[in-house]
N, C-alpha and C. Protein backbone atom coordinates (compact mmCIF):
# COMPACT_ATOMS: atom_id res chain seq x y z
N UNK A 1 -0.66 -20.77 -13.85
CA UNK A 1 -1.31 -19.48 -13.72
C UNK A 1 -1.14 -18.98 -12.29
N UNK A 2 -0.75 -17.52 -12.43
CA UNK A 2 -0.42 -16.75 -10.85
C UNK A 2 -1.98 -17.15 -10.08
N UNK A 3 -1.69 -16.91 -8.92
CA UNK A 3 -3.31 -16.32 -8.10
C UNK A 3 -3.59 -14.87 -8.06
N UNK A 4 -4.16 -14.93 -7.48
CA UNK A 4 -4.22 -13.28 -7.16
C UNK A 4 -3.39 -12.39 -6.54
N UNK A 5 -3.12 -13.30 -5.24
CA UNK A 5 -2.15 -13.10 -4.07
C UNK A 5 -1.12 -13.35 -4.38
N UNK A 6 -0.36 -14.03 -5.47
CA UNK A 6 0.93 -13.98 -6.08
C UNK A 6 1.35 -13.24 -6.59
N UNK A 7 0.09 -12.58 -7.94
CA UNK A 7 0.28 -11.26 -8.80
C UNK A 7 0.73 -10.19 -7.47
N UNK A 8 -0.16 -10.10 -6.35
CA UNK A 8 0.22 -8.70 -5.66
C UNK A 8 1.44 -8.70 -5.23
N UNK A 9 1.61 -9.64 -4.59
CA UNK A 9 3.12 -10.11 -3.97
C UNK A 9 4.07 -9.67 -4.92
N UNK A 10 4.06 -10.42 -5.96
CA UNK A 10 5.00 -10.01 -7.23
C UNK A 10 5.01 -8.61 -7.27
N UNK A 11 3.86 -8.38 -7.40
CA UNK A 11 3.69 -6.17 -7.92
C UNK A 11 4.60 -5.56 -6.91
N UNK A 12 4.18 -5.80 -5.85
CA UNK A 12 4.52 -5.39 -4.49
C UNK A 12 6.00 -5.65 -4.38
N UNK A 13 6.50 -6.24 -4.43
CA UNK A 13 7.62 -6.76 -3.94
C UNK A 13 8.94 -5.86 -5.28
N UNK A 14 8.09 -5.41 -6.81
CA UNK A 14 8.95 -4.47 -7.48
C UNK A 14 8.92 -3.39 -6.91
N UNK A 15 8.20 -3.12 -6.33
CA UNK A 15 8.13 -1.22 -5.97
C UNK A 15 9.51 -1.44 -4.85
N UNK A 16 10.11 0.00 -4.96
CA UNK A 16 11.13 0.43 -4.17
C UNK A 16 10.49 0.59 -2.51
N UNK A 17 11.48 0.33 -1.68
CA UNK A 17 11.10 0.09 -0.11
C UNK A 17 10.76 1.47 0.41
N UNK A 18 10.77 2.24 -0.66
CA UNK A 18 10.10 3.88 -0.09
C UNK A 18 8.31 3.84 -0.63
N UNK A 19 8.13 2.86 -1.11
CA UNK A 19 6.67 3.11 -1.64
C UNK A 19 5.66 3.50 -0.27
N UNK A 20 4.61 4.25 -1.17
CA UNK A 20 3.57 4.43 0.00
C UNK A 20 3.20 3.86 -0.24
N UNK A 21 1.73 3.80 0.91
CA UNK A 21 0.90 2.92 0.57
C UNK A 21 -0.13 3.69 -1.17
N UNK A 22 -0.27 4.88 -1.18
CA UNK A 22 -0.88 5.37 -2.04
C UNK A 22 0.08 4.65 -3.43
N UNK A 23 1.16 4.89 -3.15
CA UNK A 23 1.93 3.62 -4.51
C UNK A 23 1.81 2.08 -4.97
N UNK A 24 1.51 1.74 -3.67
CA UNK A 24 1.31 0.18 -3.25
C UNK A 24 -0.12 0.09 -4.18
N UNK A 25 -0.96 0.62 -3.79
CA UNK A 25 -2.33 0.47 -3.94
C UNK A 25 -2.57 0.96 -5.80
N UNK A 26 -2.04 2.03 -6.40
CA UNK A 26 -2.49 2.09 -7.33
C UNK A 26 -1.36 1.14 -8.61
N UNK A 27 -0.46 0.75 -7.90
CA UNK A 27 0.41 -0.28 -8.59
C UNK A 27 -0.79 -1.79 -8.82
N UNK A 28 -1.62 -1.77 -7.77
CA UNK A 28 -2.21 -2.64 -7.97
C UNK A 28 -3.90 -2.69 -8.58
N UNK A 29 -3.77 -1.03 -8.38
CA UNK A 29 -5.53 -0.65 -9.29
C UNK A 29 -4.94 -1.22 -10.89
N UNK A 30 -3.51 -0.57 -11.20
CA UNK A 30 -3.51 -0.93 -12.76
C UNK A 30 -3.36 -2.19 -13.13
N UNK A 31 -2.66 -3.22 -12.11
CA UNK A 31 -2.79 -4.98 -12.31
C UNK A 31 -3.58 -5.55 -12.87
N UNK A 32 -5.04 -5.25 -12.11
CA UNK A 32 -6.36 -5.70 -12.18
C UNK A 32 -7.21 -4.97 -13.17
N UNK A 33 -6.82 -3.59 -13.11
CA UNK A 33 -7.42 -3.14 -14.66
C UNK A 33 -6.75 -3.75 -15.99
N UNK A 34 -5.50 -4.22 -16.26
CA UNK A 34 -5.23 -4.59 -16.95
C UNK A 34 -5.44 -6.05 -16.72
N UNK A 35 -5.92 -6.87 -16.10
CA UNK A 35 -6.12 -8.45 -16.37
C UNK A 35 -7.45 -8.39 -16.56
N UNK A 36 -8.54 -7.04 -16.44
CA UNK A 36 -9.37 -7.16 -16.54
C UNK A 36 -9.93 -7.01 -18.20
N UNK A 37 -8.99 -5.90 -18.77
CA UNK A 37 -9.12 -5.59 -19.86
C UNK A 37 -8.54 -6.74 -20.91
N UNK A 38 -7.67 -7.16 -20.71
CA UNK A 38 -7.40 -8.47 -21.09
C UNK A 38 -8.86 -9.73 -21.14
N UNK A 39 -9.21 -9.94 -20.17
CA UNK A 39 -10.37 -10.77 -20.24
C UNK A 39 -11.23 -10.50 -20.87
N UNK A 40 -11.90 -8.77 -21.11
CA UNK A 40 -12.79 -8.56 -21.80
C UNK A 40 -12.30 -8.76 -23.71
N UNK A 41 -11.37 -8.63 -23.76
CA UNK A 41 -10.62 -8.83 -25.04
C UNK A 41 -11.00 -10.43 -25.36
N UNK A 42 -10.53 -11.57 -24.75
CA UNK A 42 -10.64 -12.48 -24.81
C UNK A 42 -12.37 -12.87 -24.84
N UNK A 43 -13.14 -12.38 -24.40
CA UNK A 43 -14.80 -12.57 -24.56
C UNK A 43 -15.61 -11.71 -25.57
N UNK A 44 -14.37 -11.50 -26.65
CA UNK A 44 -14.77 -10.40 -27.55
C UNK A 44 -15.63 -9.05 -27.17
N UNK A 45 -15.08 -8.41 -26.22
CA UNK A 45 -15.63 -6.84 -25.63
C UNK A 45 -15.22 -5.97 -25.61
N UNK A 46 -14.62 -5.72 -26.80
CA UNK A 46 -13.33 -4.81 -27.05
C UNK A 46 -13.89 -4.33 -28.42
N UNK A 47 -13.77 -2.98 -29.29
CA UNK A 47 -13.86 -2.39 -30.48
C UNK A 47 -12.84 -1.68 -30.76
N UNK A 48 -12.49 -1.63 -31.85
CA UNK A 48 -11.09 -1.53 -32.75
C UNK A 48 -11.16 0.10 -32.53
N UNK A 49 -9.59 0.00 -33.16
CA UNK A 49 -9.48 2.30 -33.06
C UNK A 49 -10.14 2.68 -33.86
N UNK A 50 -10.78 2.43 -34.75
CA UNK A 50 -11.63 3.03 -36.08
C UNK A 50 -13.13 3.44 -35.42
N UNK A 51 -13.55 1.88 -34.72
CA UNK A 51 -14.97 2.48 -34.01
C UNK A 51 -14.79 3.27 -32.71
N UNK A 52 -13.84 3.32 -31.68
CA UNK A 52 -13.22 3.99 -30.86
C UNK A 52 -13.29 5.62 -31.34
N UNK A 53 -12.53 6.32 -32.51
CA UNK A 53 -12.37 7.22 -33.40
C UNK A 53 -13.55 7.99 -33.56
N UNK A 54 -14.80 6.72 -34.26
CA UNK A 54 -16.19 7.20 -34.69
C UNK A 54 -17.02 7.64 -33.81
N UNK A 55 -17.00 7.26 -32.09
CA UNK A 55 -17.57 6.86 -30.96
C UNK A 55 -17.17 8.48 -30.85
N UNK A 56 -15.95 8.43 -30.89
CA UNK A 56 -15.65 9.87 -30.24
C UNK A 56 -15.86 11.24 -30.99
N UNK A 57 -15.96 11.19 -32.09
CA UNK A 57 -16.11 12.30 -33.09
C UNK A 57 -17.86 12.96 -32.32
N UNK A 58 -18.66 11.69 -32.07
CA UNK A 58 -19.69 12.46 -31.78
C UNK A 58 -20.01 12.75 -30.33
N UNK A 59 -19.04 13.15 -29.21
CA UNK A 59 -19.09 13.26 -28.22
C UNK A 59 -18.58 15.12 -28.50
């Protein structure tokens, strides 16, 4: 399993040598939103597109 500091390195190290930092940084907001969303999946915290669908009809 990566660390943390590996995942960024890794992220970091795909972006092109013109990245900003504003690129740098949200390359790495979506990393962590997605390992995060992942985890909540895995601790069953996640609801399917049907209740997603229903959730939203009454908004």
């Amino acid at each position: 399993m990566e660390t943390l500091k590996q995942e960024a390195i890794k992220t970091i190290s795909k972006l092109p040598e013109t990245a900003t930092i504003d690129d740098i940084m949200y390359e790495l907001f979506v990393v962590d939103k997605v390992k995060k969303g992942r985890e909540a999946v895995e601790r069953g915290e996640s609801i399917t597109i049907e209740e997603l669908k229903r959730e939203m009809q009454s908004w």
